[in-house]
N, C-alpha and C. Protein backbone atom coordinates (compact mmCIF):
# COMPACT_ATOMS: atom_id res chain seq x y z
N UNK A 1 57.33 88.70 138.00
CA UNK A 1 57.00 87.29 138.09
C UNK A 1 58.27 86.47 137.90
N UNK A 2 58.37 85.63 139.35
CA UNK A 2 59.58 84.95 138.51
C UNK A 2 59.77 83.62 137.39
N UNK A 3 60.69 83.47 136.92
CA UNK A 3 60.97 82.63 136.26
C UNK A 3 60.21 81.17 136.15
N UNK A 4 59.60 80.54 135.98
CA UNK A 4 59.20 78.56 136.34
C UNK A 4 60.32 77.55 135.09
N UNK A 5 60.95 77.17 135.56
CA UNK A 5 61.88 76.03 134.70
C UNK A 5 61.48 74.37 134.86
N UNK A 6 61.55 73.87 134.08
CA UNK A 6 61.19 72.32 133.77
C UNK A 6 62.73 71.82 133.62
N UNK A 7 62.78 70.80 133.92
CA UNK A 7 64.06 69.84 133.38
C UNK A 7 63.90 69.21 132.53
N UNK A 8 64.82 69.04 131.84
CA UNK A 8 64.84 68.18 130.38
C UNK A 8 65.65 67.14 130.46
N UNK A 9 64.67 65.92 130.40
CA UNK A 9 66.57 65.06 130.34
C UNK A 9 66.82 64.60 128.93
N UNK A 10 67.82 64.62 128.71
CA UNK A 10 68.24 64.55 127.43
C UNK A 10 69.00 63.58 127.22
N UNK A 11 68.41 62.70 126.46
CA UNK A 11 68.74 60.89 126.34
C UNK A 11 69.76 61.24 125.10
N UNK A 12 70.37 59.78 124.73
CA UNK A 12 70.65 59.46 122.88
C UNK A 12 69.46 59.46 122.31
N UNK A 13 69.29 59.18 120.92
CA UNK A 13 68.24 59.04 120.02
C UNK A 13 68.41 57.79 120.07
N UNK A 14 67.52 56.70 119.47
CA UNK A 14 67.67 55.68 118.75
C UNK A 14 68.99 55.30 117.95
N UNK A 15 69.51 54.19 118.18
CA UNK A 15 70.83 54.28 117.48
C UNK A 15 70.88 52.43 117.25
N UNK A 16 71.27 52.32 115.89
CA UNK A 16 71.24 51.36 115.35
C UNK A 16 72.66 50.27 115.97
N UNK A 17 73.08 50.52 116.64
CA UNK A 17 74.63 49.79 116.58
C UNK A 17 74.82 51.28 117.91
N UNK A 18 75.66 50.65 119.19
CA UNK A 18 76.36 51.42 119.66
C UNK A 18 77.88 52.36 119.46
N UNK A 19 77.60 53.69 119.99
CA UNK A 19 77.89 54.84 119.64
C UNK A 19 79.20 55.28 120.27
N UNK A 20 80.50 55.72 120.39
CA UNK A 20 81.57 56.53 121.44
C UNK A 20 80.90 57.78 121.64
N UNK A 21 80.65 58.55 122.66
CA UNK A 21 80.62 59.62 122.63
C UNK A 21 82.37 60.25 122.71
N UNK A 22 82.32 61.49 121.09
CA UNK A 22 83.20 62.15 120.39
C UNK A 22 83.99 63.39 121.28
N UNK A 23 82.95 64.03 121.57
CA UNK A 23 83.08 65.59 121.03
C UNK A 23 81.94 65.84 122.65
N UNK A 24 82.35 66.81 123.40
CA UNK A 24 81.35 67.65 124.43
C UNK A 24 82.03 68.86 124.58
N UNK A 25 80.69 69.63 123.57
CA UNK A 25 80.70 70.68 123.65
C UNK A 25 80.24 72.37 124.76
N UNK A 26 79.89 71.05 126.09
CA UNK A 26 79.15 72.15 126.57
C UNK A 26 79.47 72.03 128.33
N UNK A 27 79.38 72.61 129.09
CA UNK A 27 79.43 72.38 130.44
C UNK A 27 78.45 72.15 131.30
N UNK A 28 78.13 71.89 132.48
CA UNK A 28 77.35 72.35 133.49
C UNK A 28 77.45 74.41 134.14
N UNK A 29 75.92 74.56 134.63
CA UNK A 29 76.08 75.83 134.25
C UNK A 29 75.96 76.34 133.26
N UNK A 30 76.41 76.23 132.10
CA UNK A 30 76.34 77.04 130.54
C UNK A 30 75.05 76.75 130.06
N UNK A 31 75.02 78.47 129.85
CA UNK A 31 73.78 78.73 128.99
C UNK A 31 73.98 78.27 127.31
N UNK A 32 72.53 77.68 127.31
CA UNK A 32 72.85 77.58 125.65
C UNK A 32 71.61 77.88 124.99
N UNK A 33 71.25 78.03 123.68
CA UNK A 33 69.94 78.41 122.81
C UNK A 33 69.78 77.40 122.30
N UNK A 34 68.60 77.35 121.48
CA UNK A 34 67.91 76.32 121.00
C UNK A 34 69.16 76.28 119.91
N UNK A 35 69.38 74.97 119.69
CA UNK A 35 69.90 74.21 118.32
C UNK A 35 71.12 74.30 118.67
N UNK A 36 71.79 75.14 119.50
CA UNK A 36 73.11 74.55 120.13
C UNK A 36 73.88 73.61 119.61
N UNK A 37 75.03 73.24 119.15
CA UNK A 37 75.61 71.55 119.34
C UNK A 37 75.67 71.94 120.95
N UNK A 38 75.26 70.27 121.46
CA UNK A 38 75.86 69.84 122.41
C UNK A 38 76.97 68.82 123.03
N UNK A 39 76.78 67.80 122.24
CA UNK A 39 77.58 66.30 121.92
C UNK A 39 77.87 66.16 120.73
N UNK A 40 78.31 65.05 120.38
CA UNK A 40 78.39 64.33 119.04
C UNK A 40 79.02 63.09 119.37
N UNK A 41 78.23 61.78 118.91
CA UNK A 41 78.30 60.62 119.44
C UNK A 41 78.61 59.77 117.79
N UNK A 42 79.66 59.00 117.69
CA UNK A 42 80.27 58.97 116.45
C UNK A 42 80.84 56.83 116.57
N UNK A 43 80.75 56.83 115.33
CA UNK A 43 80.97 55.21 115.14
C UNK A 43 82.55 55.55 114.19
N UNK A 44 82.32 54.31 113.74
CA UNK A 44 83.26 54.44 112.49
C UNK A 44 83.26 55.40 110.89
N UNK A 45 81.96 54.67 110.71
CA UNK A 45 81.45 55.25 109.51
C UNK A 45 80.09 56.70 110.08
N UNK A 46 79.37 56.78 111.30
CA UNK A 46 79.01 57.41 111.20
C UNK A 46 78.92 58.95 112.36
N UNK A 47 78.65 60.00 112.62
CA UNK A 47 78.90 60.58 113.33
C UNK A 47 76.87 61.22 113.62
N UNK A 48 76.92 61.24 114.65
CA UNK A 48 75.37 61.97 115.33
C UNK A 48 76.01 63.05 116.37
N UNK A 49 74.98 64.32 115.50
CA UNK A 49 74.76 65.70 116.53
C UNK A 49 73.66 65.48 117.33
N UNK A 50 73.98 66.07 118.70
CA UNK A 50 72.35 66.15 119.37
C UNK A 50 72.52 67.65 119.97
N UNK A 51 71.70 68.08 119.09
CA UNK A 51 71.44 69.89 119.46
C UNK A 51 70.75 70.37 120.84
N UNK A 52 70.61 71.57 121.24
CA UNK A 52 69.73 71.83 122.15
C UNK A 52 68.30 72.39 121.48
N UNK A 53 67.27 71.58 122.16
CA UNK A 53 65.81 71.92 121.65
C UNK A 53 65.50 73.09 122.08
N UNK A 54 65.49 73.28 122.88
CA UNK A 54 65.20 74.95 123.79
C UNK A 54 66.28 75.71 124.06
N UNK A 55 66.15 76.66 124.12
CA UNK A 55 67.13 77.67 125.36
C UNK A 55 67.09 77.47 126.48
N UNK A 56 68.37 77.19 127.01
CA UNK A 56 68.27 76.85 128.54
C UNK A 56 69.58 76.89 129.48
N UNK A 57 69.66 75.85 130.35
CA UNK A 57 70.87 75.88 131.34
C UNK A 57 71.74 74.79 131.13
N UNK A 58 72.41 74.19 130.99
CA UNK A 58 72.93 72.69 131.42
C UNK A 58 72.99 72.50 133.01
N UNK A 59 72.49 72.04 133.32
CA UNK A 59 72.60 71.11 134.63
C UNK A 59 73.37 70.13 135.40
N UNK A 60 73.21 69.38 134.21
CA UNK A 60 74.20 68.03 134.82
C UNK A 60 74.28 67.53 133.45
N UNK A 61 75.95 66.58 133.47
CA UNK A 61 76.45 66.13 132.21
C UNK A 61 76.56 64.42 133.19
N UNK A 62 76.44 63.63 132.08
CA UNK A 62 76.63 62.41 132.58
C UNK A 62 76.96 61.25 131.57
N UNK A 63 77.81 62.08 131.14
CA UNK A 63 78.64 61.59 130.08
C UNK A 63 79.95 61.94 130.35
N UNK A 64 81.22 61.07 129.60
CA UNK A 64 82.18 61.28 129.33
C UNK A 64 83.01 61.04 127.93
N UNK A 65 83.89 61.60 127.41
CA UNK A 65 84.55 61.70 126.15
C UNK A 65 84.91 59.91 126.14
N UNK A 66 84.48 59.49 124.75
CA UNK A 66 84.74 58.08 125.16
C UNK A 66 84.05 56.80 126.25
N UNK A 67 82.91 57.25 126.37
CA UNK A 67 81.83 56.66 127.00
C UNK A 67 81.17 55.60 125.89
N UNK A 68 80.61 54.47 125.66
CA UNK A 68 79.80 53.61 124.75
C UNK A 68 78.36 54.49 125.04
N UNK A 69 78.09 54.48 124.33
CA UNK A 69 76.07 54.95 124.12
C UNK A 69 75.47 54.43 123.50
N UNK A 70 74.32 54.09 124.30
CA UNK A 70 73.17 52.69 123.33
C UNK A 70 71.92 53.86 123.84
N UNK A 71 70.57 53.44 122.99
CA UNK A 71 69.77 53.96 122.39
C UNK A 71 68.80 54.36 124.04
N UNK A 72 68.90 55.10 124.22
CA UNK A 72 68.32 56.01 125.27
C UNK A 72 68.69 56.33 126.22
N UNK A 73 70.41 56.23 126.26
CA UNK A 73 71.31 56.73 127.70
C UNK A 73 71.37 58.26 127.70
N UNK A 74 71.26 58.41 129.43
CA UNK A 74 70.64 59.68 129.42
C UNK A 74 71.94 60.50 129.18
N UNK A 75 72.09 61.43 128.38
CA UNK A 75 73.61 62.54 128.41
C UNK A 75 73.58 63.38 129.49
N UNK A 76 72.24 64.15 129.28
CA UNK A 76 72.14 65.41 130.25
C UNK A 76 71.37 65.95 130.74
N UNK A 77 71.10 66.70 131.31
CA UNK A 77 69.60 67.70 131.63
C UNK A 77 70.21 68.80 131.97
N UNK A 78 69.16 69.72 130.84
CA UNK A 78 68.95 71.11 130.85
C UNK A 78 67.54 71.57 131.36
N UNK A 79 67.54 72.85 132.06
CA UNK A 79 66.53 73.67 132.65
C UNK A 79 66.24 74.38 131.41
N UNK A 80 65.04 74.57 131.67
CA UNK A 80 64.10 75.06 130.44
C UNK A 80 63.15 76.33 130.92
N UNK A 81 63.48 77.73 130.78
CA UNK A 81 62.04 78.40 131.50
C UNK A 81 61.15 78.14 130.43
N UNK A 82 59.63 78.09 131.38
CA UNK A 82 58.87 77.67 130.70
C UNK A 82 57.90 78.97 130.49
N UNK A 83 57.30 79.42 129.57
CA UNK A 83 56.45 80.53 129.08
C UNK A 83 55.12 80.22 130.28
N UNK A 84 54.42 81.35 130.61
CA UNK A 84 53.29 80.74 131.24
C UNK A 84 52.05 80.36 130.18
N UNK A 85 51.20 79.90 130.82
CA UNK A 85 50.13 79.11 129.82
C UNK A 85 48.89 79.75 130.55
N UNK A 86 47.86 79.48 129.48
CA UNK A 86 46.82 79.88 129.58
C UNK A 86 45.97 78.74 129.71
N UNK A 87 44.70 79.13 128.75
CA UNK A 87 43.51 77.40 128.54
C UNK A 87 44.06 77.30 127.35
N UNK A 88 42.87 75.86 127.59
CA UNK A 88 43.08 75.10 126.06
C UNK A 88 42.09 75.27 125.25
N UNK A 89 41.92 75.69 124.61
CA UNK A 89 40.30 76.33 123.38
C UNK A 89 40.17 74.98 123.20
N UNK A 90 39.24 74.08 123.74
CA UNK A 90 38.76 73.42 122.58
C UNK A 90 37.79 73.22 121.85
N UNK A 91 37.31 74.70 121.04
CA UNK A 91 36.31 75.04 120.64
C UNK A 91 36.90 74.63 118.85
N UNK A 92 38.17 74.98 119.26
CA UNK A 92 39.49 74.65 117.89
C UNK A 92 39.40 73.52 117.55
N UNK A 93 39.49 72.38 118.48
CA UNK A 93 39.48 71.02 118.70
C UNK A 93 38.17 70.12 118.22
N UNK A 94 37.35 70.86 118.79
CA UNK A 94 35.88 70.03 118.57
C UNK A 94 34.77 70.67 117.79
N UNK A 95 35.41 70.87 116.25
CA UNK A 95 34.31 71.23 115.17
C UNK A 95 32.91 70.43 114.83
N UNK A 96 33.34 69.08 115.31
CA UNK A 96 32.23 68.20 114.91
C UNK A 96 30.83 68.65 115.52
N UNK A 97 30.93 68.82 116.63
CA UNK A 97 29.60 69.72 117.14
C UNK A 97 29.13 70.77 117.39
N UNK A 98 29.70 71.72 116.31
CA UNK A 98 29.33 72.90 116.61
C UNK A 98 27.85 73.58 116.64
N UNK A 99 26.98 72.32 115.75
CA UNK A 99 25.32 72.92 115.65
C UNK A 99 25.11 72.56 117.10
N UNK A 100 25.77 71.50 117.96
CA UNK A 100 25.07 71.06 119.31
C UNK A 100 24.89 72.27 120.19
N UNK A 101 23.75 73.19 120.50
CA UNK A 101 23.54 73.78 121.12
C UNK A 101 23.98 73.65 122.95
N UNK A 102 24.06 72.52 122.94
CA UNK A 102 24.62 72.18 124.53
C UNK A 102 25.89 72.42 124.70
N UNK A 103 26.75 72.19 123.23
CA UNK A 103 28.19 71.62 123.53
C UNK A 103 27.81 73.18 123.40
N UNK A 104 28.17 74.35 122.97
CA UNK A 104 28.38 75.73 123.02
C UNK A 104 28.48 76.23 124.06
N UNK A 105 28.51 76.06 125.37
CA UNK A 105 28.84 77.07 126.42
C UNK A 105 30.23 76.49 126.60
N UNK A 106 31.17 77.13 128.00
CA UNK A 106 32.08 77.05 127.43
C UNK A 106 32.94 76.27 127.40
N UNK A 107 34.07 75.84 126.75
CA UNK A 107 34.78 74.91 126.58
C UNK A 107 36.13 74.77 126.54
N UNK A 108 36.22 75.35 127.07
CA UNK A 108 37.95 75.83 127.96
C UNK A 108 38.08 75.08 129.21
N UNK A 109 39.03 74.60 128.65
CA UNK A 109 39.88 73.58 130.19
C UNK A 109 40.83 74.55 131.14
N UNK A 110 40.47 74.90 132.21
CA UNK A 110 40.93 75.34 133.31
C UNK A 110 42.12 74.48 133.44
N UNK A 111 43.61 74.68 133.37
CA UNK A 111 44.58 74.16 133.60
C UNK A 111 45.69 74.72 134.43
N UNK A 112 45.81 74.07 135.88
CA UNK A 112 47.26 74.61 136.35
C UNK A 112 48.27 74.19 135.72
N UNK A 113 49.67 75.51 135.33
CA UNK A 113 50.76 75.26 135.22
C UNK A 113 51.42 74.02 135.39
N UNK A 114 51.39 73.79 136.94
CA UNK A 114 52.14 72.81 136.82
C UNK A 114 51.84 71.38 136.36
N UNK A 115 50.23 71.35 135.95
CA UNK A 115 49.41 69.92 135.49
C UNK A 115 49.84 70.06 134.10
N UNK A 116 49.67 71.14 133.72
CA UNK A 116 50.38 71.27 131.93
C UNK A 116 51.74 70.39 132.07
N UNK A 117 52.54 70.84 132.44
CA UNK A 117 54.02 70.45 132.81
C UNK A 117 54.45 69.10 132.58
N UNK A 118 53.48 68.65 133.87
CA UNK A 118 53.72 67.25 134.30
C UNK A 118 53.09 66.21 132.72
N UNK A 119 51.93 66.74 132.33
CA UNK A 119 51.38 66.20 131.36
C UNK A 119 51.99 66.19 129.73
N UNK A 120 52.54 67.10 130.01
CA UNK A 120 53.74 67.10 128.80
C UNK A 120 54.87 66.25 128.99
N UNK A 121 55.39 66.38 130.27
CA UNK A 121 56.55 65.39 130.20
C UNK A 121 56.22 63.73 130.60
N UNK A 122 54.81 63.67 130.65
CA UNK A 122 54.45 61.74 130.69
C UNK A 122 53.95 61.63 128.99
N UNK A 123 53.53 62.36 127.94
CA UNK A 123 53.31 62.48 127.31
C UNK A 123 51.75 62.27 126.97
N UNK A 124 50.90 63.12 127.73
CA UNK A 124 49.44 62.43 128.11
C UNK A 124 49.12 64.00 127.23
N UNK A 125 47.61 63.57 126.63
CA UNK A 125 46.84 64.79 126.10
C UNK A 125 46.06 65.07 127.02
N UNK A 126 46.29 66.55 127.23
CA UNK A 126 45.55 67.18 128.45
C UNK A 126 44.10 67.12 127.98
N UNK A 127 43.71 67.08 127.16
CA UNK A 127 42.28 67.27 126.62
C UNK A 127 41.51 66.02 126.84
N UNK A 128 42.07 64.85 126.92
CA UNK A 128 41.31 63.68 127.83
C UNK A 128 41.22 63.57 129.43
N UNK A 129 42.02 64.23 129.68
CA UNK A 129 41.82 64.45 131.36
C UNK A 129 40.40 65.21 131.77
N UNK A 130 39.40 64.90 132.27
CA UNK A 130 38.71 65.35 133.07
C UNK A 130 39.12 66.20 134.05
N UNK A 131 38.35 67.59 133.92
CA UNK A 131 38.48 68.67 135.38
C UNK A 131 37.34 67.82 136.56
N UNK A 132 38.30 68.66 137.48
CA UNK A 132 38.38 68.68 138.94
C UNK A 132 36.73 69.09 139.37
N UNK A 133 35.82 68.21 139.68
CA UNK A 133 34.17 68.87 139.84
C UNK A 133 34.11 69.58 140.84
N UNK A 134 35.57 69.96 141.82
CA UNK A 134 35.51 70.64 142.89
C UNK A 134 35.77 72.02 142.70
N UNK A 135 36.73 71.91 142.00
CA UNK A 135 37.73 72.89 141.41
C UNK A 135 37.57 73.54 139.99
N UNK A 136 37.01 72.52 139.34
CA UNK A 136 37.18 72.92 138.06
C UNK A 136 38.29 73.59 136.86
N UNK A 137 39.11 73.37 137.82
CA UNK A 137 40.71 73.12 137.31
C UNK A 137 41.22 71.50 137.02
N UNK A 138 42.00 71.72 136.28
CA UNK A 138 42.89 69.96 136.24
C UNK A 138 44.36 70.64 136.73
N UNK A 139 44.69 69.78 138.35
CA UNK A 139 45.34 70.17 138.85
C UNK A 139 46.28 68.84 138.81
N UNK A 140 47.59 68.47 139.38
CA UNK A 140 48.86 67.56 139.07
C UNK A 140 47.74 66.20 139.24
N UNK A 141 47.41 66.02 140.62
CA UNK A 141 46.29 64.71 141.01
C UNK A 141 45.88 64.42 140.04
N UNK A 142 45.12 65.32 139.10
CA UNK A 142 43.84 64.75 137.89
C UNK A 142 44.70 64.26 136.69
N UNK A 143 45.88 64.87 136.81
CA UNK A 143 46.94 63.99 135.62
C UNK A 143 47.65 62.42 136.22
N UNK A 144 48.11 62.81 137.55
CA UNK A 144 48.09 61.59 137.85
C UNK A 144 47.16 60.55 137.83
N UNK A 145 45.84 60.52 138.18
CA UNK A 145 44.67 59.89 138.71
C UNK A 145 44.92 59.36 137.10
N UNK A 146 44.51 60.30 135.84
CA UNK A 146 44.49 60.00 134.71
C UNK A 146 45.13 58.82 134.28
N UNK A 147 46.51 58.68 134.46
CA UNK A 147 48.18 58.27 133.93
C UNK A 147 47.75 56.93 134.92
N UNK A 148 47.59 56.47 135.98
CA UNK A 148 47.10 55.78 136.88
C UNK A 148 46.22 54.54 135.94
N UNK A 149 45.06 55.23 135.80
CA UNK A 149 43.90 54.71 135.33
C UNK A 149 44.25 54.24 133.92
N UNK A 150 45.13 54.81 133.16
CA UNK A 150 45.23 54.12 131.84
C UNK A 150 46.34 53.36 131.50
N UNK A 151 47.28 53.33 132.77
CA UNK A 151 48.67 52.09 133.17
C UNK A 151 47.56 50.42 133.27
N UNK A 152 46.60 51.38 134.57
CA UNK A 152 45.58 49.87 134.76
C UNK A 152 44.90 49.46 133.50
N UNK A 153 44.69 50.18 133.08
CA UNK A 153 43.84 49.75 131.32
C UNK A 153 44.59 48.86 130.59
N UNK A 154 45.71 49.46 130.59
CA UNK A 154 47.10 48.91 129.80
C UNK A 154 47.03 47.37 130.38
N UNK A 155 47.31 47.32 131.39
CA UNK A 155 47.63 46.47 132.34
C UNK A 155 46.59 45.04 132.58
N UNK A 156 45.45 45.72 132.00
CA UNK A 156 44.01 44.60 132.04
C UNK A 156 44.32 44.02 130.57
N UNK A 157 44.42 45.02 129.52
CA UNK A 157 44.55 44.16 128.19
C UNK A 157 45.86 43.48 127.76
N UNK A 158 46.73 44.03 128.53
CA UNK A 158 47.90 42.58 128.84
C UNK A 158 47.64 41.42 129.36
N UNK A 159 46.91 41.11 130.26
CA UNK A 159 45.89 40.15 131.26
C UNK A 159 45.37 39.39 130.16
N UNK A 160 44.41 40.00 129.17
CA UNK A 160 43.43 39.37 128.73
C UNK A 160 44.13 38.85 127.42
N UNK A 161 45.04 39.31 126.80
CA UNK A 161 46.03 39.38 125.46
C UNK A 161 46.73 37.97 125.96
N UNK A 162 47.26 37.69 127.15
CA UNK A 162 48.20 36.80 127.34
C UNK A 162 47.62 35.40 127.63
């Protein structure tokens, strides 16, 4: 089976006062492991590491030694293989009804790979997405359709707020 990789882009953190980037420790191409240094973005009085979260690739650097950095400029992106996935039990999830004789059959969310993926990196809980009544999978569409529908939600109580 081969490999499936995600991209990571990899911003600054939050930063109180803008930053020089110091120190680059890493290339495009180069493999690195989780916790890695990669950068180090440094003031006067203070200095910030930003490690690698995963094991992965570097990709692209988009930074330079001596660059200003304010609070979410992107540094880099690394490739990430991603483990494959299974369902989501949410039998784990939803103790509250366990006497409900209805809720008991089963309760596993049919999830494609790549809807996991996408839903991790908009930061949406797959467990409010509704499956597919065709399919019965939640496939990329049903995360989009989802992400869609709750921009417009967003978007009505700004309306009504203002």
């Amino acid at each position: 089976m081969d490999p499936v990789y995600t991209t990571h882009l990899m911003c600054s953190p939050e930063l109180f006062k803008p930053f020089i980037l110091s120190k680059i420790y890493i290339q495009p191409g180069q493999l690195v492991n989780k916790d890695d240094l990669l950068v180090t973005l440094s003031n006067y009085t203070d200095d910030i590491h930003i490690n690698a979260i995963e094991d992965g690739k570097i990709s692209n650097l988009f930074v330079s030694i001596g660059d200003d950095i304010n609070t979410g400029d992107l540094l880099l992106i690394m490739e990430v293989e991603e483990l494959p996935t299974g369902f989501l039990n949410l039998d784990k999830l939803d103790n509250d009804n366990d006497n409900d004789i209805t809720n008991n059959t089963s309760k596993s969310l049919m999830i494609m790979p790549s809807a996991e993926k996408l839903a991790i990196r908009l930061g949406v809980d797959i467990s409010l997405i509704k499956q597919n009544n065709l399919t019965g999978y939640i496939d990329d569409e049903d995360v989009e359709i989802f992400v869609k529908n709750e921009l417009l939600k967003l978007k009505q109580l700004r309306f009504l707020l203002s």
